[in-house]
Structure formats: structure tokens, C-alpha cells
C-alpha atoms as a PDB file:
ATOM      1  CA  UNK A   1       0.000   0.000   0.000  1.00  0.00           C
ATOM      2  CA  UNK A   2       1.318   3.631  -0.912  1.00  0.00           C
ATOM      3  CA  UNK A   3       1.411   5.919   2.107  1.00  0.00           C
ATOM      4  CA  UNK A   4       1.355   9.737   1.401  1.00  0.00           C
ATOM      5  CA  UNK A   5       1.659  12.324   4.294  1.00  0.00           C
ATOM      6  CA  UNK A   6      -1.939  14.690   3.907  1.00  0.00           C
ATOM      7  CA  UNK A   7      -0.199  18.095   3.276  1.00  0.00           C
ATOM      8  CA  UNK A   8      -3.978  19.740   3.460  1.00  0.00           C
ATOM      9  CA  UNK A   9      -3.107  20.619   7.155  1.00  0.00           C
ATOM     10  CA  UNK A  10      -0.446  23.523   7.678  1.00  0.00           C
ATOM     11  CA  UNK A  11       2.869  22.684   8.307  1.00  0.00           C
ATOM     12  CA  UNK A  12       4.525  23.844  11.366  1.00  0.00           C
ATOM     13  CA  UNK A  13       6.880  26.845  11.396  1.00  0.00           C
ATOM     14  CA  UNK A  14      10.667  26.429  11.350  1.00  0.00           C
ATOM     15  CA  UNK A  15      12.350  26.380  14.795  1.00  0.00           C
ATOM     16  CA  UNK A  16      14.739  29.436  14.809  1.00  0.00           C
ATOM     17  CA  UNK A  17      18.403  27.987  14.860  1.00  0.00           C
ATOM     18  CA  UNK A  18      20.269  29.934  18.346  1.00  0.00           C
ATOM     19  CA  UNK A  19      22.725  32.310  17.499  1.00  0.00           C
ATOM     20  CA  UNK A  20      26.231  32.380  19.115  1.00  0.00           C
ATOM     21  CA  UNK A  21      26.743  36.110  18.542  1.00  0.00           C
ATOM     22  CA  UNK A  22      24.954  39.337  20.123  1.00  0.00           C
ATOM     23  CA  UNK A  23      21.444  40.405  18.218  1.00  0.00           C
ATOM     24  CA  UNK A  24      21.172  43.793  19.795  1.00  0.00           C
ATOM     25  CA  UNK A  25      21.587  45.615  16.584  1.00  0.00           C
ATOM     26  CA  UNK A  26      21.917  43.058  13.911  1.00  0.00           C
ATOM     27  CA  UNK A  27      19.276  44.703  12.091  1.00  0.00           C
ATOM     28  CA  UNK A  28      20.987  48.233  12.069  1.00  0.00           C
ATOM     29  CA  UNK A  29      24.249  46.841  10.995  1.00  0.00           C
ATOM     30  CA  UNK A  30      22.877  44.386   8.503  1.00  0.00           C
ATOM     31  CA  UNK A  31      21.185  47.687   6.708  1.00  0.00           C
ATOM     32  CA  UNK A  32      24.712  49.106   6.873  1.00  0.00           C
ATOM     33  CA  UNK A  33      26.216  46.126   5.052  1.00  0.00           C
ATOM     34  CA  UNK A  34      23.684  47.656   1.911  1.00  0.00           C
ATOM     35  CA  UNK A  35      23.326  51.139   2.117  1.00  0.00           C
ATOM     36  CA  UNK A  36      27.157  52.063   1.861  1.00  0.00           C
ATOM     37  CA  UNK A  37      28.266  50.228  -1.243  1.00  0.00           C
ATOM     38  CA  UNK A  38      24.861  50.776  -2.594  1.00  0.00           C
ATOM     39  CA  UNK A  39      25.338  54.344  -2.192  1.00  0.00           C
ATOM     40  CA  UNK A  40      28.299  54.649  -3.412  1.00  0.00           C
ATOM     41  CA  UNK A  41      26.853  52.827  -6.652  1.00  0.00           C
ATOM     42  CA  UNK A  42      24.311  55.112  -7.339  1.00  0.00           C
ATOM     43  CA  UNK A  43      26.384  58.348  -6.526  1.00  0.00           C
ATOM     44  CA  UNK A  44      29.258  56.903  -9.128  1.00  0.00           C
ATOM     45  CA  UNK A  45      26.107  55.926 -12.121  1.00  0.00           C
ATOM     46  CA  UNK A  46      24.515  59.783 -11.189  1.00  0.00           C
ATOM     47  CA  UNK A  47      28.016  60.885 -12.223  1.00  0.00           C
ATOM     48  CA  UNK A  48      28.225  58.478 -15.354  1.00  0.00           C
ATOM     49  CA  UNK A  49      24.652  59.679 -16.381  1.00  0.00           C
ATOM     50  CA  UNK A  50      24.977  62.919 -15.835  1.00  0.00           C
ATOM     51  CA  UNK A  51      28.603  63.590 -16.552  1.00  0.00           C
ATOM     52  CA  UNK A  52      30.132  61.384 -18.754  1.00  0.00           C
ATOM     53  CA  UNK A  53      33.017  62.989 -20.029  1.00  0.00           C
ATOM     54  CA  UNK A  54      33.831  63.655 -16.260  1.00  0.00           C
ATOM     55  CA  UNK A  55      34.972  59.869 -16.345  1.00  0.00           C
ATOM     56  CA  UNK A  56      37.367  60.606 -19.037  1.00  0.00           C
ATOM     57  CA  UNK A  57      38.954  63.471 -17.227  1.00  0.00           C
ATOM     58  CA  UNK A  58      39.858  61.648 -14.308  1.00  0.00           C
ATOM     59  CA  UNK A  59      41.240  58.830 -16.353  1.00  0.00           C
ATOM     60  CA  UNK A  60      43.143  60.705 -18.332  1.00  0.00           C
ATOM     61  CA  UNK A  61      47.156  61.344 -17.952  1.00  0.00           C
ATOM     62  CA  UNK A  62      48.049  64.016 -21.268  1.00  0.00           C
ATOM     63  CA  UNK A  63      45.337  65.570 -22.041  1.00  0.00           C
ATOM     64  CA  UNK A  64      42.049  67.166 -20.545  1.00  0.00           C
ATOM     65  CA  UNK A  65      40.832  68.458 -23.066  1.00  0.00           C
ATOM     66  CA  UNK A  66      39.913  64.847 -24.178  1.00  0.00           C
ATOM     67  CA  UNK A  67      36.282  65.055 -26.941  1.00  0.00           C
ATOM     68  CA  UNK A  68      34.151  62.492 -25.912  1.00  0.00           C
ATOM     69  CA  UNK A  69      32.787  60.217 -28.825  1.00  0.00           C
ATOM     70  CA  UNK A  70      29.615  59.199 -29.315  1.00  0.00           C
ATOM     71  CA  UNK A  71      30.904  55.354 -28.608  1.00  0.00           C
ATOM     72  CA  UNK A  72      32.325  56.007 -25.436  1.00  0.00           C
ATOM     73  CA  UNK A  73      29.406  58.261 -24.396  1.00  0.00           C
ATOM     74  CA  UNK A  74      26.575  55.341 -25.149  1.00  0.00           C
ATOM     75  CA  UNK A  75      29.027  53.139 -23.428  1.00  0.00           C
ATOM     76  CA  UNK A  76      29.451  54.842 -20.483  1.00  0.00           C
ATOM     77  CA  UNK A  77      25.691  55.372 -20.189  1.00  0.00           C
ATOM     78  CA  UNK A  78      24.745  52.122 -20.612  1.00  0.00           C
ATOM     79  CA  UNK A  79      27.723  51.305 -17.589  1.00  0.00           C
ATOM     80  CA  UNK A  80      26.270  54.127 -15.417  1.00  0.00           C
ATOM     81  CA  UNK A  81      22.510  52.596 -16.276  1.00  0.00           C
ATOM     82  CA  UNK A  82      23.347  49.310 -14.985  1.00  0.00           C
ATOM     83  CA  UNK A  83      25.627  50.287 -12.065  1.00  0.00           C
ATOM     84  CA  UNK A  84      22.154  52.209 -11.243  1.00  0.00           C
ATOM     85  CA  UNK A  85      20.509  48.796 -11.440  1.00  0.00           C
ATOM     86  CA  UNK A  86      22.612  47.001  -9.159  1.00  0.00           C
ATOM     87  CA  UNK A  87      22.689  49.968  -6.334  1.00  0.00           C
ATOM     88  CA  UNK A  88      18.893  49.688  -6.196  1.00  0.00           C
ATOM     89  CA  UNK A  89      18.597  46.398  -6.219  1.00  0.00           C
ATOM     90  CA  UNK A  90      20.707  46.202  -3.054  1.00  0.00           C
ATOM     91  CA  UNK A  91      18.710  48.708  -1.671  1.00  0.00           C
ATOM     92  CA  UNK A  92      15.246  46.775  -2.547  1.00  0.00           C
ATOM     93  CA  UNK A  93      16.285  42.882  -1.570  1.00  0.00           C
ATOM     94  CA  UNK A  94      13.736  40.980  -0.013  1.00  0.00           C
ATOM     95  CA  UNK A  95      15.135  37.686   1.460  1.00  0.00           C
ATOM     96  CA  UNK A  96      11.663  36.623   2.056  1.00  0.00           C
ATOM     97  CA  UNK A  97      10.719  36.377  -1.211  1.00  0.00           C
ATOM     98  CA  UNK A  98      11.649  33.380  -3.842  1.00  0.00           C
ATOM     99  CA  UNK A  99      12.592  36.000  -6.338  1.00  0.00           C
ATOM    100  CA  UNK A 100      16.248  37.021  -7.108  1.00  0.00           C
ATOM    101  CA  UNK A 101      16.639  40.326  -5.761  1.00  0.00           C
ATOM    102  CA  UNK A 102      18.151  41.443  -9.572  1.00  0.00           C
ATOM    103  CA  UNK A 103      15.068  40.158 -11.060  1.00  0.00           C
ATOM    104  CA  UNK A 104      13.013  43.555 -10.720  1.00  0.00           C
ATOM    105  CA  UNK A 105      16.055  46.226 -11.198  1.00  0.00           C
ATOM    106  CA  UNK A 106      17.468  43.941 -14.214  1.00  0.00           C
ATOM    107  CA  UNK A 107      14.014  43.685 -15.997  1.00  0.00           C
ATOM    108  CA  UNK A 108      13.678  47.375 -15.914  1.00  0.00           C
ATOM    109  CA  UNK A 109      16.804  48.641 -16.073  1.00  0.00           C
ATOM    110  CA  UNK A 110      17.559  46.701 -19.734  1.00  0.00           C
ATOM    111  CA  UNK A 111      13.828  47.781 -20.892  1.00  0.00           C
ATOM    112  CA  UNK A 112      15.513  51.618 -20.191  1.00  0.00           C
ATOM    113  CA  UNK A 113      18.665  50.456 -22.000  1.00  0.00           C
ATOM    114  CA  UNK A 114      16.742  48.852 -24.898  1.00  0.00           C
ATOM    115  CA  UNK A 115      15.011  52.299 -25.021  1.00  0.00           C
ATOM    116  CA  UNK A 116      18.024  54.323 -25.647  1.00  0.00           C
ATOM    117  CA  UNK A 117      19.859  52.035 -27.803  1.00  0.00           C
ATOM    118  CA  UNK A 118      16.928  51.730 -29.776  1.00  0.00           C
ATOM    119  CA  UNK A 119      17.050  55.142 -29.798  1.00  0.00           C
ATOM    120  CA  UNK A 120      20.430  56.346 -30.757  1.00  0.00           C
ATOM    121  CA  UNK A 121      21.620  57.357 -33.720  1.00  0.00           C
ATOM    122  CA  UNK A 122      25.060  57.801 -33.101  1.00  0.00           C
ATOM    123  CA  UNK A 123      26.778  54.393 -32.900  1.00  0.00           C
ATOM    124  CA  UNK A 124      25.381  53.226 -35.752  1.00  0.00           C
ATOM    125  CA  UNK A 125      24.633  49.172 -35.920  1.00  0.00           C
ATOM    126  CA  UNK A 126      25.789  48.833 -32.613  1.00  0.00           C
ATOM    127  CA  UNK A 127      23.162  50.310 -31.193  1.00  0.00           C
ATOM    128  CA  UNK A 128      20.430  48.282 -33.063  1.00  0.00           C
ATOM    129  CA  UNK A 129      22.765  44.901 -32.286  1.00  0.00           C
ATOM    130  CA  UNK A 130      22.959  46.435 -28.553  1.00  0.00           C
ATOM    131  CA  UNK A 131      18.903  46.867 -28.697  1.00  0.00           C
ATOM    132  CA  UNK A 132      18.143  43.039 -29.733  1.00  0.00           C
ATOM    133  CA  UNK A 133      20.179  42.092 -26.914  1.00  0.00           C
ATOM    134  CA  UNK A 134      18.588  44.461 -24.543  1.00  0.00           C
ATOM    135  CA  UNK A 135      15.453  43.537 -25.764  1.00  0.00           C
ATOM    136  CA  UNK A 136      15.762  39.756 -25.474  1.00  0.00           C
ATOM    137  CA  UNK A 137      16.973  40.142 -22.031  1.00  0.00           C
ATOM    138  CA  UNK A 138      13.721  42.362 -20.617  1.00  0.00           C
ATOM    139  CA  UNK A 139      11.812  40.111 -22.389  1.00  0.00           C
ATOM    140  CA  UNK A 140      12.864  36.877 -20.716  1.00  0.00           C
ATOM    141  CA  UNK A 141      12.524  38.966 -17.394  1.00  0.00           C
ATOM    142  CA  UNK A 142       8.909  39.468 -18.194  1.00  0.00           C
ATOM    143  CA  UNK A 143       8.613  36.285 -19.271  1.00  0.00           C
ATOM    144  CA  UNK A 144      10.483  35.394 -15.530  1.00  0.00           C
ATOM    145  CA  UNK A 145       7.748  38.012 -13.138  1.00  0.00           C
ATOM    146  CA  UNK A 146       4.630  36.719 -15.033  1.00  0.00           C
ATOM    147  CA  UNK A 147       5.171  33.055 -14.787  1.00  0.00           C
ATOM    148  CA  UNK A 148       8.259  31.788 -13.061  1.00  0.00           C
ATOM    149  CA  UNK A 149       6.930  31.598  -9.335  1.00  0.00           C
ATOM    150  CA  UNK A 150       7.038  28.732  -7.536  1.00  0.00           C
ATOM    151  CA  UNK A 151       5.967  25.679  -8.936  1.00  0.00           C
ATOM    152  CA  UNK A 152       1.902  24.488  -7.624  1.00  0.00           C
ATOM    153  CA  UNK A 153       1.633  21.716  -5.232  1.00  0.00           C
ATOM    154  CA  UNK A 154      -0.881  19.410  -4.858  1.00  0.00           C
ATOM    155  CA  UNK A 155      -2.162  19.405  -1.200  1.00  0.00           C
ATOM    156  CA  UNK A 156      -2.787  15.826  -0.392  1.00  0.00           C
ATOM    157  CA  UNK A 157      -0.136  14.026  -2.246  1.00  0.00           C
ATOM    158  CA  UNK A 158       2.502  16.989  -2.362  1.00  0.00           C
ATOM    159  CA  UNK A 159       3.420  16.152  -6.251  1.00  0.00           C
ATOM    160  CA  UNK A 160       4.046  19.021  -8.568  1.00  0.00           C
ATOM    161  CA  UNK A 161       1.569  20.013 -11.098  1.00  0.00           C
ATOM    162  CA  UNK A 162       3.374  21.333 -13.833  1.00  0.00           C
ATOM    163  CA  UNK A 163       4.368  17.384 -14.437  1.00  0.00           C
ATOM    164  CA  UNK A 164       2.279  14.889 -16.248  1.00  0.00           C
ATOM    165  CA  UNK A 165       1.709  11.266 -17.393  1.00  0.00           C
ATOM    166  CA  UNK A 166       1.077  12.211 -20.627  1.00  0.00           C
ATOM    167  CA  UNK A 167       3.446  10.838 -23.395  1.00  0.00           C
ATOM    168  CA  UNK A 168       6.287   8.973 -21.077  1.00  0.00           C
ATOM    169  CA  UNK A 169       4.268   7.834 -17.988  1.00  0.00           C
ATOM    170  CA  UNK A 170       5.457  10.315 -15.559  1.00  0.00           C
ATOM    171  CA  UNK A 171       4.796   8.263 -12.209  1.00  0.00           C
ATOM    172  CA  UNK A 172       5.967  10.709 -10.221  1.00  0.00           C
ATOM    173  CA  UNK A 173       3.487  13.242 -11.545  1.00  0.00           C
ATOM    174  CA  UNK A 174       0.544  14.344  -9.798  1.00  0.00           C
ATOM    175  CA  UNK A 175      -2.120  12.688 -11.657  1.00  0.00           C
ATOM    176  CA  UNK A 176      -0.429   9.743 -11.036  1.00  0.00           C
ATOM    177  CA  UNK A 177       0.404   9.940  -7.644  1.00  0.00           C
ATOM    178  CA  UNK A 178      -3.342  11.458  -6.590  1.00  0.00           C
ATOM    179  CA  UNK A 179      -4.897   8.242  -8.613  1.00  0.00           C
ATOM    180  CA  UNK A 180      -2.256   5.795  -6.546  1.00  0.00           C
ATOM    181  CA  UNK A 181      -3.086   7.659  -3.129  1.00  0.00           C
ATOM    182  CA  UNK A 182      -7.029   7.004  -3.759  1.00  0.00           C
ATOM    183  CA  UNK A 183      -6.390   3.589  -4.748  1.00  0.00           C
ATOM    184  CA  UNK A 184      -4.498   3.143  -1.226  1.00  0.00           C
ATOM    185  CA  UNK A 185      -7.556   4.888   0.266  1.00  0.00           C
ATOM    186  CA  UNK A 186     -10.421   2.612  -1.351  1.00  0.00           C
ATOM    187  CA  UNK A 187      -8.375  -0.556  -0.482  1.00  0.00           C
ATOM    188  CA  UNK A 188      -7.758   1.137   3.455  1.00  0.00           C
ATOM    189  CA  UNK A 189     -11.597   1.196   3.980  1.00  0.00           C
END
């Protein structure tokens, strides 16, 4: 006879595991651990958005008087873009949820950079090779927020859904599994 555990009924919380160091201000410092080098990320991509030949003046030795080109200005937008989309996605993690914490900032951040590339003129088919990739990468992030969330579980046999029987005989898909547990059920009474 096939014996499932009934998963109807919640499951009991998680025992918190003792900690062998002091938790009077673990929260404050743990907020520290983020806000400084996510600061210093966003204050660096302001400066690379705003400024970008300001870049080019540091890093030069010779000469200051340096023209930016329209390359290295797209470039170091795009850089100062994403260095934007890492800083706030350090600032907005959520360790609670089942979602990677770039999944949100990414998504966005290479819709914005899709925009511009698709938008400048400059570069020439750099830009429109830089969009496609742009584009293909928002697009599986979309793809990711609308349907890549945990997988359903069946509450009395605990198989996954999203599997089937169909074709190669799945047996440990859910259909399969529910069908076997009422079988053991019938025969039980």
C-alpha cells in the first residue's frame, strides 16, 4: 500500500536555529552592510549619467581636453545605467521572497537600455545589435515576473503540477500519484 503524508493541514513553522553572537543591533548593521556600497553605486552611475566625459577626465594622464565620442558616451551610459541597477537592487532585496533580488532592477533597467539604444543614432549598428540584446533580455525577465513563481503543489499528495503522465508515464506526476493515493484509500476502507 502507498502511504502519502496529507499536506492539506499547515505545516509547522521552522524552529529558529540559536545564534552564538549578540542580536542587539543586527538589524541596524545588517542595513549598513547595503546602504554604503549601494550608495556609493548610485552616486558613481549619477556621475556616469549625468557627466560622462567627467569619467574621461579623471582617467586621463596628457590631455584634458579629451572630446568624448559618441561610442564612449553610449558606453558609459549604458555602464552608469546598470551600475544604477545594481545599487537599487541592493537597496530593494527581499530575502523573504523566492525571487532574485536582480530580477526587478534587471528587468527594468535593460527595458531603459533597450530604449536608448533603440534610440540612438550615433553608434550606428551597434546600437540596433545592442537593442536586440537588450530587448531579449527584458523580455525573458517578463517572461520570468509573469510566470516563473514557484511551482503548484498538490495538497494531499505533495506532487508538482506542472508534471504529467502524458506521453512517457510520468509516475511521479501528480495525476499519477493522486490516482495511486485514492487507490491506497479505497483498499484502506
Amino acid at each position: 500500500m502507498l502511504e502519502l503524508d496529507d499536506l492539506s493541514k499547515k505545516r509547522p513553522a521552522t524552529a529558529e536555529i540559536p545564534n552564538d553572537h549578540d542580536d542587539s543591533n543586527s538589524d541596524s548593521d545588517g542595513d549598513d552592510y547595503y546602504a554604503i556600497p549601494s550608495g556609493i553605486l548610485l552616486v558613481v552611475s549619477l556621475i556616469f549619467l549625468c557627466f560622462p566625459g567627467f569619467a574621461f577626465y579623471l582617467a586621463s594622464n596628457d590631455s584634458p581636453e579629451h572630446a568624448v565620442t559618441p561610442l564612449e558616451r553610449f558606453l558609459i551610459t549604458h555602464l552608469g545605467l546598470y551600475l544604477a541597477v545594481v545599487g537599487i537592487s541592493l537597496l530593494l532585496r527581499a530575502p523573504q521572497t523566492s525571487r532574485h533580488p536582480l530580477l526587478i532592477p534587471l528587468t527594468f533597467g535593460s527595458s531603459l537600455s533597450a530604449l536608448l539604444s533603440y534610440n540612438s543614432t550615433t553608434v550606428g549598428s551597434f546600437g540596433t545589435l545592442f537593442f536586440f540584446s537588450q530587448l531579449g533580455l527584458s523580455l525573458w525577465g517578463f517572461y520570468t515576473l509573469l510566470f516563473g513563481d514557484e511551482p503548484a503543489r498538490s495538497k494531499t499528495t505533495g506532487a508538482d503540477k506542472r508534471t504529467s503522465s502524458f506521453i512517457f508515464r510520468n509516475r511521479a506526476a501528480a495525476s499519477i500519484r493522486k490516482k495511486e493515493w485514492r487507490k491506497g484509500m479505497k483498499e484502506g476502507n
